[in-house]
C-alpha atoms as a PDB file:
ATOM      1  CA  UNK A   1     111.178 115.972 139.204  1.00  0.00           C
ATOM      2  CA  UNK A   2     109.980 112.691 139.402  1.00  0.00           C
ATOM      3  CA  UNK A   3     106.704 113.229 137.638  1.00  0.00           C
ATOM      4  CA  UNK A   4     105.394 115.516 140.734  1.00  0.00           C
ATOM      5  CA  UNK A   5     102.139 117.033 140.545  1.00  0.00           C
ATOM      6  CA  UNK A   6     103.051 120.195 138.421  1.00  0.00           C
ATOM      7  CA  UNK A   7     104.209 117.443 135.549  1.00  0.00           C
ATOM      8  CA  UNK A   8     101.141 115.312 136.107  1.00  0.00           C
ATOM      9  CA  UNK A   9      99.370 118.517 135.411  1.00  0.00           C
ATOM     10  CA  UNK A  10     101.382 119.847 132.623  1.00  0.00           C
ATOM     11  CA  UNK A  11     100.858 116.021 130.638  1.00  0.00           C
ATOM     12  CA  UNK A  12      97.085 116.052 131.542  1.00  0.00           C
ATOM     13  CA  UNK A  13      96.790 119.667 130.251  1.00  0.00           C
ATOM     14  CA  UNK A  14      98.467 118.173 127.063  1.00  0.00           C
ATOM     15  CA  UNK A  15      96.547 115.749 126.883  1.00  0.00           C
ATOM     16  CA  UNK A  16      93.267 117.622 126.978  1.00  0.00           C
ATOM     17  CA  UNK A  17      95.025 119.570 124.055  1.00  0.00           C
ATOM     18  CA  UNK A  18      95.509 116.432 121.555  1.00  0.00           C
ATOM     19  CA  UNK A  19      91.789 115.811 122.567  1.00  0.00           C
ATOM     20  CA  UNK A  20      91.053 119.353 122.063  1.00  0.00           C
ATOM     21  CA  UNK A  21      93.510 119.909 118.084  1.00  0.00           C
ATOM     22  CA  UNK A  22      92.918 116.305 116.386  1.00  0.00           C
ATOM     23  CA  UNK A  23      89.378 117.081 116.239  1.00  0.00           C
ATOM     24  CA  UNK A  24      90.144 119.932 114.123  1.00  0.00           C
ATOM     25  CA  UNK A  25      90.597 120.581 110.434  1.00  0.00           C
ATOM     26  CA  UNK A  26      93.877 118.420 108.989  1.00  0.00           C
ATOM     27  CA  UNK A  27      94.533 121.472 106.835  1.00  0.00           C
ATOM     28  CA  UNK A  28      95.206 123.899 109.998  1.00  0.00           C
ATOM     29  CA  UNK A  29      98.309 124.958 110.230  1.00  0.00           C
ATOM     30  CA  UNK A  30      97.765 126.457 113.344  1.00  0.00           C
ATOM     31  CA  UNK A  31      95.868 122.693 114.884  1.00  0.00           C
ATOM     32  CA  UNK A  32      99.272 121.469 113.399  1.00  0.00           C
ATOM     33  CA  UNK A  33     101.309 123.874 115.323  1.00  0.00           C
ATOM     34  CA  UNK A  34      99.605 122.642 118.330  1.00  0.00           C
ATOM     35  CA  UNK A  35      99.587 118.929 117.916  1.00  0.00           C
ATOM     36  CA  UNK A  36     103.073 118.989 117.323  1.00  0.00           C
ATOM     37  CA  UNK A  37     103.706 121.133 120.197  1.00  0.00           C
ATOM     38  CA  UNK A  38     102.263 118.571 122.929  1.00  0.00           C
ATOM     39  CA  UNK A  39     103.626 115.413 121.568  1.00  0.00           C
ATOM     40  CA  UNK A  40     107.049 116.990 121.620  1.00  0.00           C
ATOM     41  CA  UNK A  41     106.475 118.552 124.850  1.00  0.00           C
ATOM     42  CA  UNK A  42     105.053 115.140 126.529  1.00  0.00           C
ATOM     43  CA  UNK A  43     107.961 112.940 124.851  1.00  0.00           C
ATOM     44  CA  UNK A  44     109.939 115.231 126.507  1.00  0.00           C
ATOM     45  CA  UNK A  45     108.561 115.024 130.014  1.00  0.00           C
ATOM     46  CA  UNK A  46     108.297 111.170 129.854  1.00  0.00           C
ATOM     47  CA  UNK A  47     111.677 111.078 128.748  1.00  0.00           C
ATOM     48  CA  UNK A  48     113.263 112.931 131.620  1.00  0.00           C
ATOM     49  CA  UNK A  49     110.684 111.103 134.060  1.00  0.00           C
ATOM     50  CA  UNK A  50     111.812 107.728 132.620  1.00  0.00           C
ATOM     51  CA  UNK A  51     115.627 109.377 133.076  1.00  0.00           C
ATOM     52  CA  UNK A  52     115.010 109.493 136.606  1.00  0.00           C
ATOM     53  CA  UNK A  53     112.959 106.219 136.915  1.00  0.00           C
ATOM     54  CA  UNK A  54     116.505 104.708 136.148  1.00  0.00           C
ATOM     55  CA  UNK A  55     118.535 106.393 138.720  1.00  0.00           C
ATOM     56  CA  UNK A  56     116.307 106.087 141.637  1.00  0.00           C
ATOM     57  CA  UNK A  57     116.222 102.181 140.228  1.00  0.00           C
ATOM     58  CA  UNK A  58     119.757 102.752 140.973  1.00  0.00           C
ATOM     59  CA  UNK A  59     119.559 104.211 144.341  1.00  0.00           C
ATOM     60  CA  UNK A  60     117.147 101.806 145.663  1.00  0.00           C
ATOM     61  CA  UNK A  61     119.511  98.677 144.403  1.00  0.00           C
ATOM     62  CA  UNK A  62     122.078  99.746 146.391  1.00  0.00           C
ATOM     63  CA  UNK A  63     119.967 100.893 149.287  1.00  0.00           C
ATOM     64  CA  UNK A  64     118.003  97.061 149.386  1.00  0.00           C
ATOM     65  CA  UNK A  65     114.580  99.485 148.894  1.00  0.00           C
ATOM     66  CA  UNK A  66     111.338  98.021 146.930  1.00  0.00           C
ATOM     67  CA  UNK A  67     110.212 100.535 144.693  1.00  0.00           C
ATOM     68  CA  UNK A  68     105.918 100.799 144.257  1.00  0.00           C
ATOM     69  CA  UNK A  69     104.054 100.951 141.522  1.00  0.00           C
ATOM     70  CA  UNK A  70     104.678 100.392 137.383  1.00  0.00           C
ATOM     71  CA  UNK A  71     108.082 101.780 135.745  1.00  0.00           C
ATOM     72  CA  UNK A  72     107.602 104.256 133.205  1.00  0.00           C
ATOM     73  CA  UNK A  73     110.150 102.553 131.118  1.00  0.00           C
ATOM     74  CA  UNK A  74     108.458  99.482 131.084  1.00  0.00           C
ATOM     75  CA  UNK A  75     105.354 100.804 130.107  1.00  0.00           C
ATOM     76  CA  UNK A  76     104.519 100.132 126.142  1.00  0.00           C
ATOM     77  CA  UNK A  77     102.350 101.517 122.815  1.00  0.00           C
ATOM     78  CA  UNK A  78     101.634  99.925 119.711  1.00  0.00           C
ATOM     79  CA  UNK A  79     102.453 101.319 116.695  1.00  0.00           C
ATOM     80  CA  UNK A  80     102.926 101.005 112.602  1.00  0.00           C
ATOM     81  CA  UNK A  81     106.469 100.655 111.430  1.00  0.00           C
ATOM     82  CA  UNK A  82     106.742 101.732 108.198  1.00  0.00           C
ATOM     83  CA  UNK A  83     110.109 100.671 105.910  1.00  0.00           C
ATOM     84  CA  UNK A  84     111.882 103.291 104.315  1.00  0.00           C
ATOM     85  CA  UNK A  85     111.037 103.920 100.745  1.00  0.00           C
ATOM     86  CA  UNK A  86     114.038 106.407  99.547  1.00  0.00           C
ATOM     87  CA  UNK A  87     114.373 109.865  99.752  1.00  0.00           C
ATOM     88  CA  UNK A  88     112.429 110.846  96.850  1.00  0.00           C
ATOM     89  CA  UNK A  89     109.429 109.155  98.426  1.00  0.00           C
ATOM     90  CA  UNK A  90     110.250 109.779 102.372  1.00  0.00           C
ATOM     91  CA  UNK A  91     109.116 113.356 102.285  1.00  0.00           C
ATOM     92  CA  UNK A  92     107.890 116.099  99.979  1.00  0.00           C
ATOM     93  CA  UNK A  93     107.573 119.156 101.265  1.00  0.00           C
ATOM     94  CA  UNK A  94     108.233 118.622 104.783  1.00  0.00           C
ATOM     95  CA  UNK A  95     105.149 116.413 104.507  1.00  0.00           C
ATOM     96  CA  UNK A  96     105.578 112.762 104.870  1.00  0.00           C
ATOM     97  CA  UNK A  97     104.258 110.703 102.002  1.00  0.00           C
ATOM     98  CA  UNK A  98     101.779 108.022 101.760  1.00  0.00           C
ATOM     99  CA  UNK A  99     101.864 106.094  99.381  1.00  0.00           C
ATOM    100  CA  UNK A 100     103.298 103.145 100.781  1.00  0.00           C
ATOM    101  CA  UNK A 101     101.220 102.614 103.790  1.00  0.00           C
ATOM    102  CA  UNK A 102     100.041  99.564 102.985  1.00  0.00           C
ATOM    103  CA  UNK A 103     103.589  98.217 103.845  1.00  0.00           C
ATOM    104  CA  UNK A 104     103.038  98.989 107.883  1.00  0.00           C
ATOM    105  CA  UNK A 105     103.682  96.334 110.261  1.00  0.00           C
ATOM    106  CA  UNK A 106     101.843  96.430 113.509  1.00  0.00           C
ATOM    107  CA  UNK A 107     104.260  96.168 116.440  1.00  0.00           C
ATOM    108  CA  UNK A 108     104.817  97.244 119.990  1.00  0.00           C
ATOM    109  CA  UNK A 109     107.372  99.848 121.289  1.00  0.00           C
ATOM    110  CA  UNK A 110     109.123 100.832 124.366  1.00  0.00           C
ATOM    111  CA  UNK A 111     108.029 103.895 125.802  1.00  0.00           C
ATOM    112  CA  UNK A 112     111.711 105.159 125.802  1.00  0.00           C
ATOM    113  CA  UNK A 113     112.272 103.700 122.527  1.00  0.00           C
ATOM    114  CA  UNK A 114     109.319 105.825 121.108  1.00  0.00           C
ATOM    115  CA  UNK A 115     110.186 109.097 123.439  1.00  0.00           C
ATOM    116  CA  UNK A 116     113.418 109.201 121.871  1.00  0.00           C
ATOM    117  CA  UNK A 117     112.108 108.757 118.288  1.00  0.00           C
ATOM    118  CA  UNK A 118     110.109 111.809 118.489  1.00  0.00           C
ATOM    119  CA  UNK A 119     112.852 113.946 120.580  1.00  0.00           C
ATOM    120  CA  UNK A 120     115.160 112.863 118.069  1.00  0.00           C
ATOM    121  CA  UNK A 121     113.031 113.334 114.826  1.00  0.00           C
ATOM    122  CA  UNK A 122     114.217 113.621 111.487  1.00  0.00           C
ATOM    123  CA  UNK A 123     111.138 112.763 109.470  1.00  0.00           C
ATOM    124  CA  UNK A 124     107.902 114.303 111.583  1.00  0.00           C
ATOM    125  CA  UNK A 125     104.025 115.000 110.649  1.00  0.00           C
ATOM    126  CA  UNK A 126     100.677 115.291 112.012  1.00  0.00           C
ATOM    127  CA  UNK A 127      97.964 112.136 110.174  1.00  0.00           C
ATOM    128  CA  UNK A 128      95.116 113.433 108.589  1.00  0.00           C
ATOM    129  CA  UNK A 129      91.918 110.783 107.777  1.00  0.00           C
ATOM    130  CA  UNK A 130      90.172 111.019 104.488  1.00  0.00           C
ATOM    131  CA  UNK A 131      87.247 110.061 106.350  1.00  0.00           C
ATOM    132  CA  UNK A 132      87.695 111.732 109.097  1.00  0.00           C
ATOM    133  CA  UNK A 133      87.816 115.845 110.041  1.00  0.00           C
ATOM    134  CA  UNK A 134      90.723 115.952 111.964  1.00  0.00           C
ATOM    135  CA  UNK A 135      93.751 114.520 112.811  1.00  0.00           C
ATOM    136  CA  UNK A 136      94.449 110.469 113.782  1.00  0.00           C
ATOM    137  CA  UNK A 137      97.913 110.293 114.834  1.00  0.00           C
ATOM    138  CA  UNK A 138     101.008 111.259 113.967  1.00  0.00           C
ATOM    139  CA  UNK A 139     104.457 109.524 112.150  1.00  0.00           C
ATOM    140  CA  UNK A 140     108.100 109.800 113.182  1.00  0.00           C
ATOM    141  CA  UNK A 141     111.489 108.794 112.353  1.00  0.00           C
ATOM    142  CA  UNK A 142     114.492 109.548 114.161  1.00  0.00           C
ATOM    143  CA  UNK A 143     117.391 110.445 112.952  1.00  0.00           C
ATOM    144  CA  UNK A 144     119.200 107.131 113.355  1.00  0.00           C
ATOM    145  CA  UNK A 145     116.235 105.333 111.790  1.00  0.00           C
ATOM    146  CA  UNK A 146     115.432 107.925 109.095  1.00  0.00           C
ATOM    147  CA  UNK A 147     116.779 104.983 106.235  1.00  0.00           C
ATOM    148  CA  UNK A 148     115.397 102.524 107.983  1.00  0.00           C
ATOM    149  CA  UNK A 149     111.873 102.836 108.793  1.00  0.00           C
ATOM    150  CA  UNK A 150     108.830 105.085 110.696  1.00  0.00           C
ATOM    151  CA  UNK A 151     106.617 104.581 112.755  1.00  0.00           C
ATOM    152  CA  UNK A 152     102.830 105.985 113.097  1.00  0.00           C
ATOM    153  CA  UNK A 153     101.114 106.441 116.511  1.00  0.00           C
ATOM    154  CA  UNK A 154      97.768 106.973 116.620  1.00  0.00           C
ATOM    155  CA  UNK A 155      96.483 109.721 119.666  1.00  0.00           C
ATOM    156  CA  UNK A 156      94.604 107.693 121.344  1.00  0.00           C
ATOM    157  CA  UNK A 157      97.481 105.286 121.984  1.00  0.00           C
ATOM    158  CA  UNK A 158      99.717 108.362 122.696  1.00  0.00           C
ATOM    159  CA  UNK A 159      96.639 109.273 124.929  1.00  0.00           C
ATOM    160  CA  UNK A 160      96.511 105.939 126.723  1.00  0.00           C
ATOM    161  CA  UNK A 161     100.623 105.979 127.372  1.00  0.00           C
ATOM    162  CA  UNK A 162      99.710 109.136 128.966  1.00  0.00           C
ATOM    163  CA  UNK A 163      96.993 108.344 130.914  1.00  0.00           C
ATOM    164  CA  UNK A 164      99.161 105.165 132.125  1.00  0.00           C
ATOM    165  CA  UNK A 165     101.950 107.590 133.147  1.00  0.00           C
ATOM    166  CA  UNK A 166      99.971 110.064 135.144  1.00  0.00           C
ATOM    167  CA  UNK A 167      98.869 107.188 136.846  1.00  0.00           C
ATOM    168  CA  UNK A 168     101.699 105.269 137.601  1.00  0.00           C
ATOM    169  CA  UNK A 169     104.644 107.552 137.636  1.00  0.00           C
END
């Protein structure tokens, strides 16, 4: 795979579709539907481009070969971690809750770190702003994390790690 054209294409065509939902109204279900649909479906393909990343790492090790360009793996986003707030206050509805946002810590997070959050979801949901139309970003908790904390990522950082790995991969 190695992030070859077709997956360049298939993350720029997601891409184009973040750009395309968030703008949309929050209370679509269907602009929902889609927003989730390409964050999953880019973690994914970052994932199993960073997967590779790792192995041909491996490969050229033992083969004494300088590999170009950024890794993947290395690359980074910042983010909001939230702390978990209990059960009663983690969810409702299938909706994640907000009123403890004020608690958020900015931070920064691996791209493989955040891939596998959002592969791995337990608590998942699309941002709305008040002041806003659409959507802003999404939140995520995996399901290792999901008593521990979650973390919000706005799209246009999600845009910029994808931008970074079209470019680099």
């Amino acid at each position: 795979m190695v992030l070859d054209g077709r997956w360049k294409w298939e993350l720029k065509k997601l891409s184009w579709a973040i750009s395309f939902w968030k703008r949309t109204s929050a209370y679509s279900e269907y602009s929902r539907h889609q927003l989730d649909r390409a964050i999953l479906y880019s973690a994914v393909i970052i994932r199993k481009a960073i997967e590779e990343e790792i192995e041909l790492e491996k490969l050229a090790k033992d083969k004494n070969i300088t590999l170009p360009g950024k890794n993947i793996k290395d690359i980074t986003i910042s983010a909001i971690k939230f702390p978990y707030i209990g059960d009663e206050c983690w969810t409702f509805r299938g909706r994640v809750c907000a009123f403890s946002y004020d608690n958020g810590k900015n931070i920064t997070l691996k791209t493989k770190e955040l891939c596998n959050c959002i592969v791995h979801s337990y608590v998942w949901g699309m941002v709305g702003s008040d002041k806003q139309k659409g959507f802003i970003g999404f939140m995520a908790a995996s399901d290792f994390d999901k008593e521990k904390f979650m973390h919000f990522v706005s799209f246009d950082e999600w845009q910029k790690l994808l931008d970074m790995v079209i470019e680099n991969g």
